[in-house]
Structure formats: structure tokens, C-alpha cells
N, C-alpha and C. Protein backbone atom coordinates (compact mmCIF):
# COMPACT_ATOMS: atom_id res chain seq x y z
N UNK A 1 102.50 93.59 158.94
CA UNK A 1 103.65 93.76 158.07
C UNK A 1 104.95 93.76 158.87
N UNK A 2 104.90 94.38 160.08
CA UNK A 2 106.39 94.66 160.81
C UNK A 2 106.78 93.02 160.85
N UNK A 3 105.22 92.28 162.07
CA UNK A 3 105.75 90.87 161.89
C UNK A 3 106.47 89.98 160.92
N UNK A 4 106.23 90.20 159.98
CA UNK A 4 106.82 89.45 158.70
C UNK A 4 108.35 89.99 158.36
N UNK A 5 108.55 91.79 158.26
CA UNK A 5 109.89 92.29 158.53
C UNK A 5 110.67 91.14 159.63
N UNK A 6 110.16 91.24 160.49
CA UNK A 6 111.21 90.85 161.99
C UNK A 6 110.92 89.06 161.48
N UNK A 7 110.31 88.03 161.43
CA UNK A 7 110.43 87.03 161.40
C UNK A 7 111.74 87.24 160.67
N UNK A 8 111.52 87.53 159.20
CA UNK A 8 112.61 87.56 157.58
C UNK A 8 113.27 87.62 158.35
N UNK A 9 113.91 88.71 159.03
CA UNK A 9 115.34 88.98 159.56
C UNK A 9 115.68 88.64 160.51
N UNK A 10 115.29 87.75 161.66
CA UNK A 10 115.37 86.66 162.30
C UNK A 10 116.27 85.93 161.48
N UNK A 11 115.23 85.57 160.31
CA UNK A 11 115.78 83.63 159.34
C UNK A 11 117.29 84.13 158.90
N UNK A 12 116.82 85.29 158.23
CA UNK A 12 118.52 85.72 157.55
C UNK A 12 119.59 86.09 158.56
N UNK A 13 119.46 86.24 159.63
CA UNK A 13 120.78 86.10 160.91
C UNK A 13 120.83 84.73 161.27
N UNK A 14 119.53 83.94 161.21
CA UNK A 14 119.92 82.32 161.61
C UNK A 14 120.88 81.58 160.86
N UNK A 15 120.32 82.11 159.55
CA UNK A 15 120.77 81.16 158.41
C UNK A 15 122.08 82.02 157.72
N UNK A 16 122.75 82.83 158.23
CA UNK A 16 124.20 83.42 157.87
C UNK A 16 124.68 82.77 158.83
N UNK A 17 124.20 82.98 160.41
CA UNK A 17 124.78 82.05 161.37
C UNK A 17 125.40 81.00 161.43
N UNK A 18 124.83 79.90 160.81
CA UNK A 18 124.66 78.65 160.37
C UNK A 18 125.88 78.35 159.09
N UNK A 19 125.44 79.57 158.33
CA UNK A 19 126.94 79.15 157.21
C UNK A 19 128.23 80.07 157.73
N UNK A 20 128.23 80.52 158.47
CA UNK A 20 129.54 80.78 159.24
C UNK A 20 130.21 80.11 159.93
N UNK A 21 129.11 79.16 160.77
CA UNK A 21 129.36 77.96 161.60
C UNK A 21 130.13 76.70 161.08
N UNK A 22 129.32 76.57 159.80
CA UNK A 22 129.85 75.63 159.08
C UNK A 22 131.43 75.76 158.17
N UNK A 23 131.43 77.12 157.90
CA UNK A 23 132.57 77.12 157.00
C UNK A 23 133.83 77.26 157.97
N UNK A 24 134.09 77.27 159.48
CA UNK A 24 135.11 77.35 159.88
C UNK A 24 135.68 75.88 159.87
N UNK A 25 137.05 75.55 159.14
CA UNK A 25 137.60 74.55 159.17
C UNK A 25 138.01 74.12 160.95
N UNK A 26 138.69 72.92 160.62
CA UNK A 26 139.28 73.01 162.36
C UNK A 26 140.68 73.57 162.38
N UNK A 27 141.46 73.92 161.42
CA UNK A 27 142.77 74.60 161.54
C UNK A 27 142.49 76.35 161.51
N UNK A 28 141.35 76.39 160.50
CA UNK A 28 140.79 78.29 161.31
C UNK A 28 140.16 78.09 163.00
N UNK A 29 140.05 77.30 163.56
CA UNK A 29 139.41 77.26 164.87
C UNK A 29 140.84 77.46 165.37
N UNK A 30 141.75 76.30 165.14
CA UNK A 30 143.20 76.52 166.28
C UNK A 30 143.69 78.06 166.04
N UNK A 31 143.82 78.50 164.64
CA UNK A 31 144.38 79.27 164.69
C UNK A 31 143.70 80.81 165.30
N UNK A 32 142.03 80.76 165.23
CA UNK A 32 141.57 81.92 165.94
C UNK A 32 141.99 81.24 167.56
N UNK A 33 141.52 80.36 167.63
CA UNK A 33 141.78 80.30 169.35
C UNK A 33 143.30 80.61 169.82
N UNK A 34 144.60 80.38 168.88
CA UNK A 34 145.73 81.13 169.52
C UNK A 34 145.64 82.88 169.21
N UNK A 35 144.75 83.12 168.48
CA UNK A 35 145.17 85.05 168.00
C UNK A 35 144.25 84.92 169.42
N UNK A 36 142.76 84.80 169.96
CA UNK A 36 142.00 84.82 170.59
C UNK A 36 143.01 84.87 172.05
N UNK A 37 143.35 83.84 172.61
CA UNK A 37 144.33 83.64 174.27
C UNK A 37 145.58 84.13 173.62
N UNK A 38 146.31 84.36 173.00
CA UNK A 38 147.56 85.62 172.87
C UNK A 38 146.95 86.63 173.38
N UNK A 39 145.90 87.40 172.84
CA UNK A 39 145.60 88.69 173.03
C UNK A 39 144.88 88.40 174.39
N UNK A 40 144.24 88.02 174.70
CA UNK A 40 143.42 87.89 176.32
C UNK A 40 144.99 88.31 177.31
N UNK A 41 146.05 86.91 176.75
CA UNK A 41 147.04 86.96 177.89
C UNK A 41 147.67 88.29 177.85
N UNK A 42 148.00 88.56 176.63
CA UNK A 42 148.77 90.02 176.82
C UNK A 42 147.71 91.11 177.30
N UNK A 43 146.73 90.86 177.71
CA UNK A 43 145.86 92.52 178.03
C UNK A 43 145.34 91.81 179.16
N UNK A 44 146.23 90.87 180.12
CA UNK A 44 146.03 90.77 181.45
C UNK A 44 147.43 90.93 181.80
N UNK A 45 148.42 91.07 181.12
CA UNK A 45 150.05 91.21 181.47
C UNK A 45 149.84 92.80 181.68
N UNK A 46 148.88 93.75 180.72
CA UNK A 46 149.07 94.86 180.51
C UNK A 46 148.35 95.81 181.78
N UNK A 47 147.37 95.04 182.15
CA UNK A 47 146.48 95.49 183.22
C UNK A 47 147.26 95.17 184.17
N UNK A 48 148.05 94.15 184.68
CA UNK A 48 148.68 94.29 185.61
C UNK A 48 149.93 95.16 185.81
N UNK A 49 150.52 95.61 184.36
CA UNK A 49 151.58 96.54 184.61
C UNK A 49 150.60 97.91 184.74
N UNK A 50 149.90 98.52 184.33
CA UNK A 50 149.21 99.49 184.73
C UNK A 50 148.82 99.35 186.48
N UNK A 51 148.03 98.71 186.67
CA UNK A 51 147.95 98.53 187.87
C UNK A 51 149.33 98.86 189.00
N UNK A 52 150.52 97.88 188.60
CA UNK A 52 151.49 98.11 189.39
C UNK A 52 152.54 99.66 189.51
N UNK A 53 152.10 100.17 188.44
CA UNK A 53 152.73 101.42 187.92
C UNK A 53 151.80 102.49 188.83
N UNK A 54 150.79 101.89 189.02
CA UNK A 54 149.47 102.95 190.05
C UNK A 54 149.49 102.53 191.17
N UNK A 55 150.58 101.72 191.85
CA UNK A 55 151.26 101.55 193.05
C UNK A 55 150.30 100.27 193.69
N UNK A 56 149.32 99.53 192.95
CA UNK A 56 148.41 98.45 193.33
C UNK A 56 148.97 97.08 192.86
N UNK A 57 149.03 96.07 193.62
CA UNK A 57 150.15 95.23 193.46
C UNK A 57 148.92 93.95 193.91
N UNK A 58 147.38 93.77 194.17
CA UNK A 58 146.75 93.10 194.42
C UNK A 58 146.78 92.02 193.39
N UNK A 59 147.07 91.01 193.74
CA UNK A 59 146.72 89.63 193.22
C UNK A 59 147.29 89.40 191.89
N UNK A 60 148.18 90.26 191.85
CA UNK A 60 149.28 90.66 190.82
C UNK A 60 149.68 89.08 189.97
N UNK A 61 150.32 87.88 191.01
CA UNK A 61 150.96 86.72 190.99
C UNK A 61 149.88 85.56 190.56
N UNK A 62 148.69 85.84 191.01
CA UNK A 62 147.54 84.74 190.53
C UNK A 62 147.26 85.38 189.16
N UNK A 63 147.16 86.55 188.87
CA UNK A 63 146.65 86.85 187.31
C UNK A 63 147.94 86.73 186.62
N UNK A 64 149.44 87.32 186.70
CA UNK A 64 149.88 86.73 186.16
C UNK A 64 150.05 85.41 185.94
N UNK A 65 150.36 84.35 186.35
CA UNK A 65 150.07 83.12 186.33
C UNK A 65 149.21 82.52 185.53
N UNK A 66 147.70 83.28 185.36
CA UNK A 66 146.99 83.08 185.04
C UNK A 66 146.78 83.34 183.31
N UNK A 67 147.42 84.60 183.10
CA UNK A 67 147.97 84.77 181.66
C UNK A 67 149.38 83.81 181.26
N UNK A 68 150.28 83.75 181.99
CA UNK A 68 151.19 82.44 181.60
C UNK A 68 150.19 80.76 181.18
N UNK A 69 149.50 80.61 181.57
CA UNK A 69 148.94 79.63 181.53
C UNK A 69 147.83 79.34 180.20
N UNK A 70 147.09 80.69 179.73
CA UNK A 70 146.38 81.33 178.81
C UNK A 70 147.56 81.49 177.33
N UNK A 71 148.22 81.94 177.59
CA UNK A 71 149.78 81.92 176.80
C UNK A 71 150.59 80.48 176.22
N UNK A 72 150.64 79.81 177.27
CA UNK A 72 150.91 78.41 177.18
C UNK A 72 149.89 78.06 175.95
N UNK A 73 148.64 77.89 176.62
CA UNK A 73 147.99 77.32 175.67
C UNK A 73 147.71 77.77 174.18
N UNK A 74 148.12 79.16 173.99
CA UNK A 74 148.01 79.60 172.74
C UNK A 74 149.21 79.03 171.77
N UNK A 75 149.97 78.98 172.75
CA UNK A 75 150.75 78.47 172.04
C UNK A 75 150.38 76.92 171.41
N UNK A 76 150.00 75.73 172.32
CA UNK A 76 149.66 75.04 172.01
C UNK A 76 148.30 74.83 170.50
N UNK A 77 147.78 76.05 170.67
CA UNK A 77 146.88 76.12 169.70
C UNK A 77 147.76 76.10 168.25
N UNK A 78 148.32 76.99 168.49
CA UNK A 78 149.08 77.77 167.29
C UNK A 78 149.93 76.03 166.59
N UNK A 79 150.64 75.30 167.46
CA UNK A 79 151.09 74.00 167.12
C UNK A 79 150.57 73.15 166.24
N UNK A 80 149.12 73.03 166.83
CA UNK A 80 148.20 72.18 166.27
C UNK A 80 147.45 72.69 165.05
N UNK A 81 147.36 73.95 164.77
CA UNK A 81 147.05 74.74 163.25
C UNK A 81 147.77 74.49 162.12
N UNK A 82 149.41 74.30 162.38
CA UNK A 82 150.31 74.17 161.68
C UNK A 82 150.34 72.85 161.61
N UNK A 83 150.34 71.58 161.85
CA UNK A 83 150.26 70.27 162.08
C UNK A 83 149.06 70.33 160.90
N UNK A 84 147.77 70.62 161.40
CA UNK A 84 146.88 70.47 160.78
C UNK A 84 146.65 70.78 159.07
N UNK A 85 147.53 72.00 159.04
CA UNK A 85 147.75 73.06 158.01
C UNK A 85 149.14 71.77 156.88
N UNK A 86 149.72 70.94 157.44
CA UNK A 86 150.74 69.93 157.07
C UNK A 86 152.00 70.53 157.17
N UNK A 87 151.98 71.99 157.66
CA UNK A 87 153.20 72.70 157.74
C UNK A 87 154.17 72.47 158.79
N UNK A 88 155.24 72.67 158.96
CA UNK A 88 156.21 72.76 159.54
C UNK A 88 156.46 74.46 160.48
N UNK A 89 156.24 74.15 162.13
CA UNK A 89 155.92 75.35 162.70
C UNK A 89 157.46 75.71 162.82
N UNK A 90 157.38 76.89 162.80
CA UNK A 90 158.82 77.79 163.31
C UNK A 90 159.19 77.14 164.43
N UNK A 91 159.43 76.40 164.88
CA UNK A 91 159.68 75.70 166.15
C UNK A 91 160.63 76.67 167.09
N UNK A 92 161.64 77.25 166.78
CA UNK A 92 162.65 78.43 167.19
C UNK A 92 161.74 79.69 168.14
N UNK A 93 161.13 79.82 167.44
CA UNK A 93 160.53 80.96 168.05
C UNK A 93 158.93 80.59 168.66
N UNK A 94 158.18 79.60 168.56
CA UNK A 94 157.29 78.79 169.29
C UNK A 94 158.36 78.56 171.16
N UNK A 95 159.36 77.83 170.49
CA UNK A 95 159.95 77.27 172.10
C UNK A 95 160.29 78.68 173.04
N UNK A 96 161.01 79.60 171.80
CA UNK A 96 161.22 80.86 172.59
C UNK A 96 159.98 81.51 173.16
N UNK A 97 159.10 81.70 172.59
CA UNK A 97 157.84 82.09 173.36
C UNK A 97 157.46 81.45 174.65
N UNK A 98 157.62 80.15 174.01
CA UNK A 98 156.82 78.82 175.54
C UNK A 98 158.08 79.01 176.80
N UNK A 99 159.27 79.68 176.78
CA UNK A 99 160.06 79.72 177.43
C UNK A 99 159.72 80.82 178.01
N UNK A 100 159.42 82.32 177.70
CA UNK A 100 158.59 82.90 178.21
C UNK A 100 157.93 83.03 178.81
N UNK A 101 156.58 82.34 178.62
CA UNK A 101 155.46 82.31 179.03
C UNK A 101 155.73 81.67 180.49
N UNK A 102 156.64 80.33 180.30
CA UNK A 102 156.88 79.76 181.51
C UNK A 102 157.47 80.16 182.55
N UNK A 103 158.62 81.59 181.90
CA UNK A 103 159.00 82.34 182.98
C UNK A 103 158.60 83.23 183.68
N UNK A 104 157.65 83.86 182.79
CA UNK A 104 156.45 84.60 183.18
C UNK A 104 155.83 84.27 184.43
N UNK A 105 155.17 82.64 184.42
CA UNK A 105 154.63 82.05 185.16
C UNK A 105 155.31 81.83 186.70
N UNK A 106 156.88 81.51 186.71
CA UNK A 106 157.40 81.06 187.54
C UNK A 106 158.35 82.23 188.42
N UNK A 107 158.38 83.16 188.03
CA UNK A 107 159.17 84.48 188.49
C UNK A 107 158.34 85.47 189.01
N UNK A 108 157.17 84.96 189.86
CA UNK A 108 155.98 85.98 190.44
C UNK A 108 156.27 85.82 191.77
């Protein structure tokens, strides 16, 4: 009997799996993948200000960098959602961000 429990509920995680898989459009993909690398980049900006605040300054310039770059691309995500979506992106505050990010990158 257990066997038959555990197969069933095997199939029913496969097969929710499967229609989860399927129902993500490709403009819910861009748009989780920019909420997804926004938040990565900002909670490697954040670890490094903690870090530097605890007087540790190791490799500070490669991880930032490394979240500028993670950032960048969210942004790029976020572009292509709205494109996709037929909308018209805030462009104002997209460039202001990507201006950011880039200074982020280049002021280490």
C-alpha cells in the first residue's frame, strides 16, 4: 500500500511540474529573470557593505563588478518583457538605473 501512496505522489509532483512548466509564457520568464538578478545583485551590493562596515574589504571590486554586471542584465531582461508585453518601457528610469549599475561597475 505505502508503494502505491509514494508512486501517486511521485505522478502528482511530475505532472503539476509539467503544467507549471508549460504555463510560463516567455514575457513571465523575462520578467522573473529581471525580479530574479535585481535581487541576487542587490544582496551581493549588501554583503559587501556589511562586510566593509566589519572592516573586511576582500575582493570587494570583483563582486562588486560582478553584481554591476548581474544588474546590467536585469535590466536587459526587464526591456525585453516589455517589448514582448507590446508595451512601451519607462525608458527614463530603465537608463537611470543602467547608469547606475554602470557606475557601480566602474568606480571600484
Amino acid at each position: 500500500m505505502k508503494i502505491y501512496i509514494n508512486i501517486f505522489l511521485i505522478q502528482l509532483l511530475t505532472f503539476s511540474f509539467v503544467l507549471q512548466t508549460q504555463a510560463e509564457t516567455e514575457f513571465d520568464y523575462y520578467l522573473n529573470d529581471f525580479f530574479n538578478k535585481r535581487s541576487e545583485a542587490t544582496q551581493i551590493l549588501k554583503e559587501i557593505e556589511l562586510e566593509i562596515k566589519n572592516g573586511s574589504r576582500k575582493n570587494y571590486c570583483s563582486r562588486q563588478r560582478e553584481a554591476a554586471k548581474i544588474g546590467l542584465n536585469a535590466n536587459d531582461s526587464l526591456i525585453k518583457a516589455y517589448k514582448i508585453n507590446g508595451t512601451n518601457p519607462p525608458l527614463k528610469t530603465i537608463e537611470s538605473n543602467k547608469n547606475k549599475w554602470i557606475s557601480i561597475r566602474e568606480n571600484c
